[in-house]
Protein backbone atom coordinates (compact mmCIF):
# COMPACT_ATOMS: atom_id res chain seq x y z
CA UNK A 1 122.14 115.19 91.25
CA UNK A 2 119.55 114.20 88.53
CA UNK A 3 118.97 110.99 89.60
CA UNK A 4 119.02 111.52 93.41
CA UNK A 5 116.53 114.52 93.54
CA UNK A 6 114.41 113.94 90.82
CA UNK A 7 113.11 110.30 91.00
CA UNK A 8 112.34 110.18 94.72
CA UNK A 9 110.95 113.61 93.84
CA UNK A 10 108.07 111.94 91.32
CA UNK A 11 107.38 109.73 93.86
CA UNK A 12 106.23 112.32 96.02
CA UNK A 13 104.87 114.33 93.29
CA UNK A 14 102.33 111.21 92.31
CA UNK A 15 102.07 110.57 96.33
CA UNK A 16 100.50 114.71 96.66
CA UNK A 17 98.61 114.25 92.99
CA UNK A 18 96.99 111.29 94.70
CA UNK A 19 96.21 113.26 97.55
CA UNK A 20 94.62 115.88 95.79
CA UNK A 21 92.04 113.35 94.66
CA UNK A 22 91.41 111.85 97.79
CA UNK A 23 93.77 109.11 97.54
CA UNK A 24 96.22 108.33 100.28
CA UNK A 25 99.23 106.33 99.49
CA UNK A 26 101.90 105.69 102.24
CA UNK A 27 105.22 105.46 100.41
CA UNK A 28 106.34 105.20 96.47
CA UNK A 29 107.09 101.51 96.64
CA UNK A 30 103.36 100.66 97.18
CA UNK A 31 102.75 103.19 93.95
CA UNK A 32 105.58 101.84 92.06
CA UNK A 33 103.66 97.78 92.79
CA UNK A 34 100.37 99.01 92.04
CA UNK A 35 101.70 100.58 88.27
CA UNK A 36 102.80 96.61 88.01
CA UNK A 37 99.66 95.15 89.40
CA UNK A 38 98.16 92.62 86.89
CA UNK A 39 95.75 91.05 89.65
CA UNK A 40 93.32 93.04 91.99
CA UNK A 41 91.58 91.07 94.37
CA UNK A 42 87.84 92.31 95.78
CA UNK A 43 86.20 91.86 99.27
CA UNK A 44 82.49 91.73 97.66
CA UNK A 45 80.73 93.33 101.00
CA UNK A 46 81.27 97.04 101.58
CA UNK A 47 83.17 97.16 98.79
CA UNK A 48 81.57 95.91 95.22
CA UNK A 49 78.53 96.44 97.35
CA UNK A 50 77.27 98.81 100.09
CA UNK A 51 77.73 97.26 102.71
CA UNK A 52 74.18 98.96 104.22
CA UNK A 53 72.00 95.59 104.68
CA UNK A 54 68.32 95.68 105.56
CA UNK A 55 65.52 93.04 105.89
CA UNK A 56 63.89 92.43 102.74
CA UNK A 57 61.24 89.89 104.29
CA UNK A 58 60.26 87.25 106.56
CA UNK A 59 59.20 83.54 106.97
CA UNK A 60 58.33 82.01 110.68
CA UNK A 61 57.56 78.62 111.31
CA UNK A 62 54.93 77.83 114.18
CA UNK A 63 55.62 81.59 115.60
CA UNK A 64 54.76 85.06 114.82
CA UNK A 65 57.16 86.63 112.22
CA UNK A 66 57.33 89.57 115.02
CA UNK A 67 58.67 87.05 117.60
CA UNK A 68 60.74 85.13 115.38
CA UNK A 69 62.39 88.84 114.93
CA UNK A 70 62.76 89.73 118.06
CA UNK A 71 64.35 86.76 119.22
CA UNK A 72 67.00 87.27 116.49
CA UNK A 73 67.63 90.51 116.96
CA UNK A 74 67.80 89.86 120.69
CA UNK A 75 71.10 87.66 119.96
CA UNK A 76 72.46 89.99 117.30
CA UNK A 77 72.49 92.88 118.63
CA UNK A 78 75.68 91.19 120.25
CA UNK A 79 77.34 91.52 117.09
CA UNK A 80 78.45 93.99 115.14
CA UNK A 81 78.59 92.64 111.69
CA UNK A 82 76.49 95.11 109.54
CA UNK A 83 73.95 91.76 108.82
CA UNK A 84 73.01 91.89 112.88
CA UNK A 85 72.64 95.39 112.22
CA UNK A 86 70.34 95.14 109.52
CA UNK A 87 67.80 92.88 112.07
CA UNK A 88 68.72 94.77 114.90
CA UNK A 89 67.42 98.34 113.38
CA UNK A 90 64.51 96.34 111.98
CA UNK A 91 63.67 94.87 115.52
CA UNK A 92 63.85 97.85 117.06
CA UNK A 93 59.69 99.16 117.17
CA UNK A 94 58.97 95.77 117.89
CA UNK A 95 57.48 94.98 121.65
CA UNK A 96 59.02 91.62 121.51
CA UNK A 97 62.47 93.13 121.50
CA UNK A 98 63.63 93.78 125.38
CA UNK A 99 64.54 90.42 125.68
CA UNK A 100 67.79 89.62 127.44
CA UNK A 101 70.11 86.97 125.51
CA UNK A 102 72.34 84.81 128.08
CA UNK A 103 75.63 82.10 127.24
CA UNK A 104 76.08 84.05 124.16
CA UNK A 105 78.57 82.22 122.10
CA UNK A 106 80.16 83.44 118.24
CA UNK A 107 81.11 80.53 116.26
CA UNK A 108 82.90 81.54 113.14
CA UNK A 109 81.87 81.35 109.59
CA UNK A 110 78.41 80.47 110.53
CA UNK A 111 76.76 82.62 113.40
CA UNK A 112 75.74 82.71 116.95
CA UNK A 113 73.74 81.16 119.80
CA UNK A 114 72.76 82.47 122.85
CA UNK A 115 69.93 81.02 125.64
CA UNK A 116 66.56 83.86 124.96
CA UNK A 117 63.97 83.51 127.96
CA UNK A 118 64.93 80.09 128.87
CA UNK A 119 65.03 78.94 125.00
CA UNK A 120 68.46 78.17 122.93
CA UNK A 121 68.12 80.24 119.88
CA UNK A 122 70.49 79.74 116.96
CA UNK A 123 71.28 82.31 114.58
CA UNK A 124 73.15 82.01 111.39
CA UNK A 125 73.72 80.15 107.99
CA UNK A 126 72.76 76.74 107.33
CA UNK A 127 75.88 75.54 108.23
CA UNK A 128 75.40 76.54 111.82
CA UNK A 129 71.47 74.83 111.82
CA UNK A 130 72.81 71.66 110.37
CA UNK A 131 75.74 71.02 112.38
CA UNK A 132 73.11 71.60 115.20
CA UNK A 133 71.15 68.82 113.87
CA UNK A 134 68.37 71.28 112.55
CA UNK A 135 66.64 70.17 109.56
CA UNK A 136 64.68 72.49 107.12
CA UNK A 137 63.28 72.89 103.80
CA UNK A 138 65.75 72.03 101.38
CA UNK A 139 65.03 74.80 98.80
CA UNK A 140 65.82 77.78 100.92
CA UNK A 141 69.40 77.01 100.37
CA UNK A 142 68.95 77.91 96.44
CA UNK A 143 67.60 81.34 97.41
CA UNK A 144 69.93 83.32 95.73
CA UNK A 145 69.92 86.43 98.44
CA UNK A 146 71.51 86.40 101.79
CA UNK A 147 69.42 83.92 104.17
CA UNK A 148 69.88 84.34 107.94
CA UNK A 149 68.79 81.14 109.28
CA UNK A 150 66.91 81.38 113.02
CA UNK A 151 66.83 77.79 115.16
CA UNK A 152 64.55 77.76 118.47
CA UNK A 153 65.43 74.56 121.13
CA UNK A 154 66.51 72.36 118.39
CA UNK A 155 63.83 72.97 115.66
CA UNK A 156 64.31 75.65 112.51
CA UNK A 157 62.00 78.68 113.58
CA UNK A 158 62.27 80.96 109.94
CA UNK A 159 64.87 83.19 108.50
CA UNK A 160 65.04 86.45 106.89
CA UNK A 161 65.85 87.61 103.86
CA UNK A 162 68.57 90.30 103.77
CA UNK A 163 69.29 92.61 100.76
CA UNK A 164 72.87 94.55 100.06
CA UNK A 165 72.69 96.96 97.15
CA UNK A 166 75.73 96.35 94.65
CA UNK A 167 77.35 100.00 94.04
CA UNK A 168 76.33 101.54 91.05
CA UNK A 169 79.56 102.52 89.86
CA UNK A 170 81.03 98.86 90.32
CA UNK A 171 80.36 97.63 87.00
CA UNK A 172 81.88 100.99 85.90
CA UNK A 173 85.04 100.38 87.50
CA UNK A 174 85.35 96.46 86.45
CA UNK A 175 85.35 97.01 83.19
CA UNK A 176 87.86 100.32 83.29
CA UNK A 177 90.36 97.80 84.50
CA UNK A 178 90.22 94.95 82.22
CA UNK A 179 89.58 97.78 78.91
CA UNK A 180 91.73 100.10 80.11
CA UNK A 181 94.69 98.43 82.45
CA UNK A 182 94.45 94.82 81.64
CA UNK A 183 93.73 94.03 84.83
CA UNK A 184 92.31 90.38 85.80
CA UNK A 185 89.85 91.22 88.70
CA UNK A 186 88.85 88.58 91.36
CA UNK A 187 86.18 88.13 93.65
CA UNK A 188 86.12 86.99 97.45
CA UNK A 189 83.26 86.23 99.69
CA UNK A 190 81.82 85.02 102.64
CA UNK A 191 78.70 84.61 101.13
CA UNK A 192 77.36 81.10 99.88
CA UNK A 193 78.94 79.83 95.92
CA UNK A 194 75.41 80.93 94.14
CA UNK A 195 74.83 84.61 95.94
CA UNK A 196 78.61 85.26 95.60
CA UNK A 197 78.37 83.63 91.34
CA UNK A 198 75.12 86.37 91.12
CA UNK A 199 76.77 89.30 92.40
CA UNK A 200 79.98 88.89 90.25
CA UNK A 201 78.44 88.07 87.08
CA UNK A 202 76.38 90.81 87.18
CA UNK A 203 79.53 92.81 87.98
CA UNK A 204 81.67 91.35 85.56
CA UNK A 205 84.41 89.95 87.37
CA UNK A 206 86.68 87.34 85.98
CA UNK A 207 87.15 84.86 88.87
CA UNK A 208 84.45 84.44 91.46
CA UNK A 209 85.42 82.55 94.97
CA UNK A 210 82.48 82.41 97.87
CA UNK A 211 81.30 80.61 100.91
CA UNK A 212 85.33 81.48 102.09
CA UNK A 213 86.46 81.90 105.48
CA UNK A 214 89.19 84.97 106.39
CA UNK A 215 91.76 82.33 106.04
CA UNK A 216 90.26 80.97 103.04
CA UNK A 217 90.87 84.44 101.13
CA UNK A 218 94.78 84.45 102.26
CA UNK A 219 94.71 80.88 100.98
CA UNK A 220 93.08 81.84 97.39
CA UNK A 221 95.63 85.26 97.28
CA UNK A 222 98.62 82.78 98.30
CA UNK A 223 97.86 80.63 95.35
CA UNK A 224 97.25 83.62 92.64
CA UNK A 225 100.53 84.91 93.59
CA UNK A 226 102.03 81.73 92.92
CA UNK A 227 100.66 80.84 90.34
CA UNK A 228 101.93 83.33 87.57
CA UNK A 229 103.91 85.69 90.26
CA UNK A 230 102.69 88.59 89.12
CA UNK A 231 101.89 91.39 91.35
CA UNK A 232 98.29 91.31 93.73
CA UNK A 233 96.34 94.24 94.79
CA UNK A 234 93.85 93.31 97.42
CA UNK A 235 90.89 95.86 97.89
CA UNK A 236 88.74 95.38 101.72
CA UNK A 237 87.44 97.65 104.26
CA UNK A 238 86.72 94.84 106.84
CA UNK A 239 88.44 94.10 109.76
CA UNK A 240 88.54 90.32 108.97
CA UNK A 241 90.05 91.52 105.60
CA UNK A 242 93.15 92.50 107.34
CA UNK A 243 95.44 89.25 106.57
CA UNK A 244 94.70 89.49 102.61
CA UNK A 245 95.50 93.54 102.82
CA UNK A 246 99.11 92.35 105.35
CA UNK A 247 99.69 88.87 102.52
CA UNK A 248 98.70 90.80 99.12
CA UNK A 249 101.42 93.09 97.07
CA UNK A 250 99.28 96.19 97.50
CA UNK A 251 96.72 96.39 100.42
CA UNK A 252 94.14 98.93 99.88
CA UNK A 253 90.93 100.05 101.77
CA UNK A 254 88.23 102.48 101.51
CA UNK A 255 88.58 105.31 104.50
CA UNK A 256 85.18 106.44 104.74
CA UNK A 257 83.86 103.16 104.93
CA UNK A 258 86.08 100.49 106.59
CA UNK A 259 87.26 99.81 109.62
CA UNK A 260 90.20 101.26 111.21
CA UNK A 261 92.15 97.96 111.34
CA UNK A 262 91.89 97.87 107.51
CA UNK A 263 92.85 101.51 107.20
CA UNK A 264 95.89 101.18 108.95
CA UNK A 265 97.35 98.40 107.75
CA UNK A 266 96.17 99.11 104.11
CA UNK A 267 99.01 100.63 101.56
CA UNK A 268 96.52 102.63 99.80
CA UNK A 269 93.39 104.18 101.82
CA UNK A 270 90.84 105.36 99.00
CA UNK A 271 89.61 108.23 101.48
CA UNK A 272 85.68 108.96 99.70
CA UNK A 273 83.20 105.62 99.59
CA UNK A 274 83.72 106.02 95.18
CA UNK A 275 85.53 102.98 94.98
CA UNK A 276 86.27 103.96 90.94
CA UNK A 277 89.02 105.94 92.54
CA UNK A 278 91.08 102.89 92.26
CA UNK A 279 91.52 103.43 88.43
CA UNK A 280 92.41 107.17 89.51
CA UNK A 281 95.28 105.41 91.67
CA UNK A 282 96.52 102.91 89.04
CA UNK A 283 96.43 106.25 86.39
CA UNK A 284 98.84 108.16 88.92
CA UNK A 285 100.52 105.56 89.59
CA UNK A 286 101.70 104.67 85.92
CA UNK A 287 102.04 108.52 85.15
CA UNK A 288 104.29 108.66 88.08
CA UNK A 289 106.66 105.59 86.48
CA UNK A 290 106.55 106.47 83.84
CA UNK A 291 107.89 110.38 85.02
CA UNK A 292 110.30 108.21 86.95
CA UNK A 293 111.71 106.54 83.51
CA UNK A 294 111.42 109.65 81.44
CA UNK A 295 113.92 111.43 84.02
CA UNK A 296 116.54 108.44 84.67
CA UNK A 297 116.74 108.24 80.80
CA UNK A 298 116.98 112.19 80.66
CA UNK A 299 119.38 112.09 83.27
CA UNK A 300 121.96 110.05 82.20
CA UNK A 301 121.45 110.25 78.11
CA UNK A 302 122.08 113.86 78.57
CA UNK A 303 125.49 113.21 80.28
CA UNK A 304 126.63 110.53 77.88
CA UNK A 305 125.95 112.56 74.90
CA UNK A 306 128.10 115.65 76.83
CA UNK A 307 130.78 113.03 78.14
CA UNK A 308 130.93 112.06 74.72
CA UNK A 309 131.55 115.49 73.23
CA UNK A 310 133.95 116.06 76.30
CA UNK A 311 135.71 113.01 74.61
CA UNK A 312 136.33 114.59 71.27
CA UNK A 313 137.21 117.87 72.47
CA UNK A 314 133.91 119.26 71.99
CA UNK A 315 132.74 120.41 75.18
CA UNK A 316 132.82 123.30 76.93
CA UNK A 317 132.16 124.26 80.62
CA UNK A 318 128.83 125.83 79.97
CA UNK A 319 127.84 122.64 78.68
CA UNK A 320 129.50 121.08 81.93
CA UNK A 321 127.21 123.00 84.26
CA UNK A 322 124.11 122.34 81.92
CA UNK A 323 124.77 118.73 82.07
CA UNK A 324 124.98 118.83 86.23
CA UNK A 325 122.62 122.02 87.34
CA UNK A 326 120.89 122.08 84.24
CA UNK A 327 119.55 118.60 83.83
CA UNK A 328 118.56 118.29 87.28
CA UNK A 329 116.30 121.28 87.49
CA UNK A 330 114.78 119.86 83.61
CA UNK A 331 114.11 116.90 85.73
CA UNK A 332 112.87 118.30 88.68
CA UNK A 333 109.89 120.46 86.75
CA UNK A 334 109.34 117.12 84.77
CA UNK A 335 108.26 115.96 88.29
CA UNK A 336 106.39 118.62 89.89
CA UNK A 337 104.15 118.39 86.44
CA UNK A 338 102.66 115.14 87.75
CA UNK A 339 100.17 117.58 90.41
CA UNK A 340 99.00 119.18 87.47
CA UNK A 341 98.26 116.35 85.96
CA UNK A 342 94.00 116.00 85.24
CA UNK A 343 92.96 112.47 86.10
């Protein structure tokens, strides 16, 4: 009786203790992998960062800066990737802006292009200009800040400089989990190799991937988990983040922030945007295994030691009823003490 009430009992225990503390975890096996997590895995935007772009500033070539703008925003506001609505809100007082964009046309991992008042405008990385046969100044690639390249009928046009604020409590968290927990942390981006480097230096994370694809980041969790075997914990609130969350041990999201595709499929939604709630989790999570080990060993030590004394003539029914009733209601307030618990 022990063993069959009280262990799936701590799970729920640590399960409602998480709750408490805004922490929703769906079942005790995704609390029981995260206690043996030696690996969590970062999406960098909207998570290590805000997420909240705007336009920091802006360089035109042979047009106004207002109409290079507008013509960008014109094709972005197609999209809704938080970067398109960065230039979107900051195109919005302009008089340039109610243009209509036509043949609209997403190509992944590097932008759009759409036909603006008879013109084909091309909006993106560089990866998107060059494969267009755009050329341009050689050095705005080692800008270390998000670029968002524009191209107008085949020639570059500008960009803009977009800014994402890293969250102040990241660096806070990062090093809770290698101090603390032990915890290798690794970053994944979309962003280019030097923005992505910058970001999780700064940070201190121990492995920094960028310029990656969605299918790039379920090829870099695919090799971590096969490389040592240990258990991965993947952390996103992006909807392109949703085949790390499905491929990693442990798929967690933030709630407040991400989108509902992450949220559902996501083993562990961190329901406030403090993303240092993730040590709170991993704290539950080993109290609540090690509750779970405290009350197996409990459990049956107790009824060897009696079986024992049963042996050698020792034992009496009192100790019989302890050893059933008794032990299992020892156990059971050894759970419920895991909600009381002050992370």
């Amino acid at each position: 009786c022990a063993l069959v009430i009280s262990i799936p009992l701590s799970f729920f225990c640590g399960i409602g203790g998480a709750g408490h503390v805004g922490i929703l975890i769906k079942g005790g096996n995704y609390m029981e992998a995260l206690a043996r997590a030696k690996t969590i895995v970062f999406d960098k935007t909207g998570t290590l960062t805000k997420g909240t772009f705007t336009v920091k500033s802006v360089e035109s070539r042979d047009i106004t800066e207002d109409e290079l703008v507008a013509m960008a925003a014109t094709v972005e506001k197609h999209s809704n990737h938080p970067i398109a609505g960065a230039i979107v809100a900051f195109a919005q007082n302009l008089p340039l802006y109610e243009y209509e964009a036509t043949e609209l046309k997403e190509i992944a991992g590097q932008g759009l292009q759409a036909v603006v008042e008879g013109k084909r405008i091309l909006v993106g990385n560089g990866k998107l200009l060059k494969n267009n046969n755009i050329s341009y100044d050689e050095a705005i690639d080692d800008i270390v800040e998000t670029k968002v390249l524009v191209g107008i009928d085949n020639r570059f046009a500008g960009y803009m400089i977009i800014a994402d604020e890293v969250r102040r409590e990241a660096s806070e968290l990062i090093a809770k989990l290698r101090h603390t927990y032990k915890i290798h942390t690794v970053m994944l981006s979309g962003d280019s190799e030097p923005i992505a480097h910058k970001v999780g230096s700064d940070i201190g994370i121990d492995e920094i991937y960028g310029g990656l694809m969605p299918e790039n980041k379920v090829e870099v969790i695919e090799r971590i988990k096969s490389d040592d075997g240990s258990v991965v914990a993947y952390f996103g609130d992006g909807i392109n983040d949703s085949p790390a969350l499905a491929l990693s041990d442990v798929g967690m999201a933030v709630g407040s922030l991400g989108s509902q595709a992450a949220i559902e499929i996501a083993d562990i939604v961190i329901q406030t945007d403090d993303i240092t709630a993730i040590a709170d989790a991993i704290k539950i999570a080993g109290i609540t295994q090690r509750v779970v080990i405290q009350n197996i060993v409990l459990a049956l030590g107790i009824k060897f030691i009696i079986m024992l004394l049963a042996v050698l003539g020792f034992a009496s029914m009192w100790l019989a009823v302890f050893a059933d009733v008794g032990v299992a209601l020892l156990a059971i307030l050894n759970s419920v003490r895991i909600i009381f618990k002050k992370i």
